[in-house]
N, C-alpha and C. Protein backbone atom coordinates (compact mmCIF):
# COMPACT_ATOMS: atom_id res chain seq x y z
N UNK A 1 119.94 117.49 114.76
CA UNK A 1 118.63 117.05 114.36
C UNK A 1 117.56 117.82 115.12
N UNK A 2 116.44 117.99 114.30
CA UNK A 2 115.20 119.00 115.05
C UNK A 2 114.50 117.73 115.45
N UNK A 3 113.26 117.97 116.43
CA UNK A 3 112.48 117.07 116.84
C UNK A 3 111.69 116.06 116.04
N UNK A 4 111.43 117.21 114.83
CA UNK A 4 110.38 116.63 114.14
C UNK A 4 111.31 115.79 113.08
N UNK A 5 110.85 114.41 112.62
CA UNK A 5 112.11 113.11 111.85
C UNK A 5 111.75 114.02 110.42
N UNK A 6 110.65 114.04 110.35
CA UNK A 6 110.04 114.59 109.06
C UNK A 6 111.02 115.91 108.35
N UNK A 7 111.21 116.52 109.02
CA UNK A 7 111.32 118.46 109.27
C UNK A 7 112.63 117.40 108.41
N UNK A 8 113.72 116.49 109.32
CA UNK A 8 115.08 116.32 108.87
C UNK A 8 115.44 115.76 107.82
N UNK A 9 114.49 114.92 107.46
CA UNK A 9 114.96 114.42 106.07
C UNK A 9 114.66 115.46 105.21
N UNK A 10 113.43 116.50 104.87
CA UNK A 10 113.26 117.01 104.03
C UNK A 10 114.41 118.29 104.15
N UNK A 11 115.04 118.64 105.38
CA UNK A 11 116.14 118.98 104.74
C UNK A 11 117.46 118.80 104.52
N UNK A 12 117.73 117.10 104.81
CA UNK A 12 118.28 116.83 104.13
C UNK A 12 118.23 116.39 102.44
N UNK A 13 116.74 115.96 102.30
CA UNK A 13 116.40 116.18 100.82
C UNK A 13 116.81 117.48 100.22
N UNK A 14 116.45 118.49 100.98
CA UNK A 14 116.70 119.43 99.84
C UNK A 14 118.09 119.78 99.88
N UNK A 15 119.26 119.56 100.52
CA UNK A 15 120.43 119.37 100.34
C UNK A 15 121.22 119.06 99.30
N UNK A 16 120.28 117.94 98.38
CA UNK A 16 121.00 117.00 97.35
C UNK A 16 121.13 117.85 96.36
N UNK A 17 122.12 117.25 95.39
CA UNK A 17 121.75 118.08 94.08
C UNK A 17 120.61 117.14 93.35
N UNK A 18 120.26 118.47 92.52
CA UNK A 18 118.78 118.24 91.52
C UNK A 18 118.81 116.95 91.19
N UNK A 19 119.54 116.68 90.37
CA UNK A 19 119.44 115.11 89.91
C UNK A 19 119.77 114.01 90.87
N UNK A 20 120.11 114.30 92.00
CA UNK A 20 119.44 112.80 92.75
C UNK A 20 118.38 113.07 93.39
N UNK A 21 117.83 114.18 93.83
CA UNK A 21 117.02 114.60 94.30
C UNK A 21 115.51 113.16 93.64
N UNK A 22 115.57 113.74 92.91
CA UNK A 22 114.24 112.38 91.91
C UNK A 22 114.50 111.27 92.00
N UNK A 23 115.96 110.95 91.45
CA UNK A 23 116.32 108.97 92.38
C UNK A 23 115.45 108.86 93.38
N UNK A 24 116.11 109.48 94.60
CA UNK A 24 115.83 109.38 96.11
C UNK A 24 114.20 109.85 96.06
N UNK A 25 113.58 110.36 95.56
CA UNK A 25 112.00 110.35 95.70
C UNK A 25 111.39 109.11 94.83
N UNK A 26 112.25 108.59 93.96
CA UNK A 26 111.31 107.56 93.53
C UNK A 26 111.67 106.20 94.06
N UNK A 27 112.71 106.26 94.59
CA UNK A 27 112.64 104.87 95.95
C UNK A 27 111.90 105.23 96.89
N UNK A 28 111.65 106.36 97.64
CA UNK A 28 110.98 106.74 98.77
C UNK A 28 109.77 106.27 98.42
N UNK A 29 108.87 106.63 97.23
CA UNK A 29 107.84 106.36 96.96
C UNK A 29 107.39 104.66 96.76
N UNK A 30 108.38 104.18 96.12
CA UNK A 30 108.88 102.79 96.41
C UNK A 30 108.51 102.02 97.22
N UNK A 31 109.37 102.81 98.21
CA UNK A 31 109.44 102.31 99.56
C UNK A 31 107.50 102.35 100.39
N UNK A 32 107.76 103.74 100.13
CA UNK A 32 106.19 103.66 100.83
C UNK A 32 105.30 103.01 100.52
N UNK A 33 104.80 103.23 98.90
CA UNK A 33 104.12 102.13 98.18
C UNK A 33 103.93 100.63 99.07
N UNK A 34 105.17 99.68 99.01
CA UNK A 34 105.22 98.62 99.47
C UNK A 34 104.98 98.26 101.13
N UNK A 35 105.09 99.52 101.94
CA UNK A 35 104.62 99.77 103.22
C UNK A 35 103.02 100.00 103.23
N UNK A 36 102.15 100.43 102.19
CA UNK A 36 101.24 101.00 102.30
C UNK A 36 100.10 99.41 102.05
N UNK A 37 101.07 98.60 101.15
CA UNK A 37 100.14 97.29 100.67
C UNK A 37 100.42 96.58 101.72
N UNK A 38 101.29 96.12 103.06
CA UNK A 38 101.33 95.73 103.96
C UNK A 38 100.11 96.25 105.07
N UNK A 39 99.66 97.08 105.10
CA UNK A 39 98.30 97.76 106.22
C UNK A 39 97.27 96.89 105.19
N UNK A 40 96.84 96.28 106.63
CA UNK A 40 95.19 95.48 105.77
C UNK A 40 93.95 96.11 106.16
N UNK A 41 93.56 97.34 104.97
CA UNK A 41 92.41 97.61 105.17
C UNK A 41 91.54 97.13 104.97
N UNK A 42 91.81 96.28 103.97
CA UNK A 42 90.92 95.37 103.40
C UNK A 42 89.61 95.82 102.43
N UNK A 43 88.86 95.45 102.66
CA UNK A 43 87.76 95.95 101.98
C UNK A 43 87.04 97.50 102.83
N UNK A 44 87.72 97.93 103.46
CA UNK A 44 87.11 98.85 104.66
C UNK A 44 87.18 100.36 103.94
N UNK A 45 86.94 101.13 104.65
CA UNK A 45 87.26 102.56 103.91
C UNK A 45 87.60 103.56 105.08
N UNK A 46 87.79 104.81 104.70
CA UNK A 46 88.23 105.85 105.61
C UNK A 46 87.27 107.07 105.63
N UNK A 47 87.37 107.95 106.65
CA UNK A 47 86.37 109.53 106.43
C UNK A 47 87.30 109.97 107.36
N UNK A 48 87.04 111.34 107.70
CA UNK A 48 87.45 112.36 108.56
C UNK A 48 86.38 112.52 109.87
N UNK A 49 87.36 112.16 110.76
CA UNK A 49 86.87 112.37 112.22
C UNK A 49 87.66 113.20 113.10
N UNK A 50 86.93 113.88 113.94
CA UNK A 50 87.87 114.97 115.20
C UNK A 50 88.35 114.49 116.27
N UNK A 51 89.56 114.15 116.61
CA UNK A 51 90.48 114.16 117.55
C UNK A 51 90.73 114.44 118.71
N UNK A 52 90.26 114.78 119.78
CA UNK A 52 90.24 115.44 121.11
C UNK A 52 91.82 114.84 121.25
N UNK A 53 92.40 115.73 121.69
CA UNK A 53 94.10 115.97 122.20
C UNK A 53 93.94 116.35 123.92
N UNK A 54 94.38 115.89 124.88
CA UNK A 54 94.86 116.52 125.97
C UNK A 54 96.10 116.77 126.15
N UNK A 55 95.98 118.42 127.04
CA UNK A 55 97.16 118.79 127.14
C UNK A 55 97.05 118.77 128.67
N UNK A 56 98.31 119.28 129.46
CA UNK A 56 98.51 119.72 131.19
C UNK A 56 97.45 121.13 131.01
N UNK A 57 97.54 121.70 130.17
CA UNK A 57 96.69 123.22 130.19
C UNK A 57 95.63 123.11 129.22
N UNK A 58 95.61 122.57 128.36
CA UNK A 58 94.35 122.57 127.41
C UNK A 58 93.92 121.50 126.39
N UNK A 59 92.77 121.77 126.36
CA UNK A 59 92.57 120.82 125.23
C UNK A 59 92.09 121.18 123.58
N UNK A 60 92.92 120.51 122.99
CA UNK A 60 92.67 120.91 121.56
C UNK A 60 91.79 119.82 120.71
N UNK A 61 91.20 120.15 119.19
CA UNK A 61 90.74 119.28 118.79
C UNK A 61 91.31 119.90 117.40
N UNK A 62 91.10 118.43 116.56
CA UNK A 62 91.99 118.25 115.55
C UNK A 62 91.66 117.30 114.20
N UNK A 63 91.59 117.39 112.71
CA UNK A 63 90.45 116.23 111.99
C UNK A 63 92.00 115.77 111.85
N UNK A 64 91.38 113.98 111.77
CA UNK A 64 92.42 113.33 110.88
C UNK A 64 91.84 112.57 110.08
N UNK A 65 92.25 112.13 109.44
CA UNK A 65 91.96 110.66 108.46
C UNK A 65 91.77 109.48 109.02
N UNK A 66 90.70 108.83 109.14
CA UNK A 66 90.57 107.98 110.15
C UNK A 66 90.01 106.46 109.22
N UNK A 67 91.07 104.99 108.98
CA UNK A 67 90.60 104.25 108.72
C UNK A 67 89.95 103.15 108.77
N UNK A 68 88.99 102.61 108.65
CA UNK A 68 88.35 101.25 108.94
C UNK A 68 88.38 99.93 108.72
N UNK A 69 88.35 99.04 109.12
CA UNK A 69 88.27 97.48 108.25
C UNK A 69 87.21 96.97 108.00
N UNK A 70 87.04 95.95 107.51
CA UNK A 70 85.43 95.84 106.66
C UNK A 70 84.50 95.45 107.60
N UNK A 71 84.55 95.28 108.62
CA UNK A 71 83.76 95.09 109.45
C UNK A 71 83.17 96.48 110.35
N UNK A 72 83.76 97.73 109.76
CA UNK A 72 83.54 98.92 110.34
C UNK A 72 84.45 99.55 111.87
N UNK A 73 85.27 98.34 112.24
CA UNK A 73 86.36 98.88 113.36
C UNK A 73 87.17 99.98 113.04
N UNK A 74 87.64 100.86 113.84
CA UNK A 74 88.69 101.92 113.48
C UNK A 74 89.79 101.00 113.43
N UNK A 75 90.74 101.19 112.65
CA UNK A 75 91.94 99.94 112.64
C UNK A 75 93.05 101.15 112.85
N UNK A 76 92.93 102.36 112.48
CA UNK A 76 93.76 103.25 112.75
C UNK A 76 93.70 104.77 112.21
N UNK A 77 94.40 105.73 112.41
CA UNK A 77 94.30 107.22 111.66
C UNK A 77 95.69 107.62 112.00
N UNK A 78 95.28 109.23 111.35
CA UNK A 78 96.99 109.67 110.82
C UNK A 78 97.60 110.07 111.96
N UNK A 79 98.82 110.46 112.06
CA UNK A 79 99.75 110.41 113.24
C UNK A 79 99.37 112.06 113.18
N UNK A 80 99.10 112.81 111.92
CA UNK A 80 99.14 114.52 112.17
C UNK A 80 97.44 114.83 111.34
N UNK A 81 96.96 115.71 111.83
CA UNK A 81 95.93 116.15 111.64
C UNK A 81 95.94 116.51 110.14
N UNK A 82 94.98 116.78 109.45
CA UNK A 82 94.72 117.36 107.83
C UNK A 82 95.30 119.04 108.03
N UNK A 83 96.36 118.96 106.65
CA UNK A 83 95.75 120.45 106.98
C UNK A 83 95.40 121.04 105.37
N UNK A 84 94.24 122.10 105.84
CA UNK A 84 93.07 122.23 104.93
C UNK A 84 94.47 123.41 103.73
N UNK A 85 93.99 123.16 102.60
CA UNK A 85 94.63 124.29 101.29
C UNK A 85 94.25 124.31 100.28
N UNK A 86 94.64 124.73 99.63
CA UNK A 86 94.54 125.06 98.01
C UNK A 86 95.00 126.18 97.36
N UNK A 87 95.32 125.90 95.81
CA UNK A 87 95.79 126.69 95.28
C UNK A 87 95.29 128.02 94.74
N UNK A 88 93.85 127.47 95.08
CA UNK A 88 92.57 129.34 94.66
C UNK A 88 92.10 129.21 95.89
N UNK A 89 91.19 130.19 95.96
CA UNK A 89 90.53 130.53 97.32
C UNK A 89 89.45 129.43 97.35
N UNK A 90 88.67 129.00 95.46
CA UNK A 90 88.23 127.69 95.51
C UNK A 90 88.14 126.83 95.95
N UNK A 91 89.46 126.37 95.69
CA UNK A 91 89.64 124.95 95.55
C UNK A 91 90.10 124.82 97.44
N UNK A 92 90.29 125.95 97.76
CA UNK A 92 90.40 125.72 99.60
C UNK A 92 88.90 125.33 100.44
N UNK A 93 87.99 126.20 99.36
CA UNK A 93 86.41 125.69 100.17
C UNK A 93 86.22 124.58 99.48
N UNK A 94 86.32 124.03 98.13
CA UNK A 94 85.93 122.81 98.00
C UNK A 94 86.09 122.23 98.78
N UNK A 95 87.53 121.60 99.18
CA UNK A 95 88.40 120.94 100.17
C UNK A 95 87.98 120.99 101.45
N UNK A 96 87.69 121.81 101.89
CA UNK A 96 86.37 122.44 103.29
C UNK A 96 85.29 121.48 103.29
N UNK A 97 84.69 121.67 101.60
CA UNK A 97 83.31 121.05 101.97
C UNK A 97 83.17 119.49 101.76
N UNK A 98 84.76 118.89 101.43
CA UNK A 98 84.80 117.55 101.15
C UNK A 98 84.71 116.90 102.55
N UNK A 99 85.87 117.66 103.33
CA UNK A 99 85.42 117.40 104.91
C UNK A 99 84.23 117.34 105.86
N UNK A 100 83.31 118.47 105.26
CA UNK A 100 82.73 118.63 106.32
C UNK A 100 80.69 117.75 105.37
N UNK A 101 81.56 117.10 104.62
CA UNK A 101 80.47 116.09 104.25
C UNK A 101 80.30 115.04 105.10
C-alpha cells in the first residue's frame, strides 16, 4: 500500500474488469451520497478560502473549499486543496475566475 488511501483504491479500481468496474462506482457513489446527507450544512453555504500550511522549513498556502452553517461558522473544508483545470485553455481561466470571485 502507498501512503496516500486514495492513490490505493483507485488502483485497485482500475484493476477490475470493465464491467464491474461501474457496479463498484455506483455503490461508491451510493455510498458517498448517503455520507454526504449525514454533514449538516444546513441552510449554510461554502466559498474558497486560503489555507496557511506549516511546515519544519516552510510555509505553504493552499485554496480549499471551505463550508459554513447557517449561522455563518466554518463547520469545516476539504482535507486537499482545489486543483485548478480544464479541458481548453478557457474553461481553465473561467475556473480561475470562479475562484478568485
Amino acid at each position: 500500500m502507498t501512503d496516500n488511501l486514495l492513490e490505493d483504491i483507485i488502483i485497485k479500481f482500475n484493476k477490475l474488469p470493465a464491467e464491474n468496474q461501474r457496479q463498484v462506482a455506483e455503490n461508491l457513489f451510493a455510498v458517498i451520497e448517503d455520507k454526504l446527507e449525514d454533514i449538516e450544512i444546513g441552510s449554510g453555504h461554502w466559498d474558497y478560502r486560503i489555507i496557511q500550511k506549516e511546515r519544519e522549513d516552510s510555509t505553504t498556502y493552499h485554496i480549499h473549499e471551505v463550508y459554513y452553517s447557517s449561522d455563518n461558522e466554518i463547520q469545516n473544508w476539504t482535507q486537499n486543496p482545489i486543483e485548478l483545470h480544464g479541458e481548453t485553455l478557457h474553461e481553465l481561466r473561467a475556473n480561475l475566475y470562479k475562484v478568485l470571485l
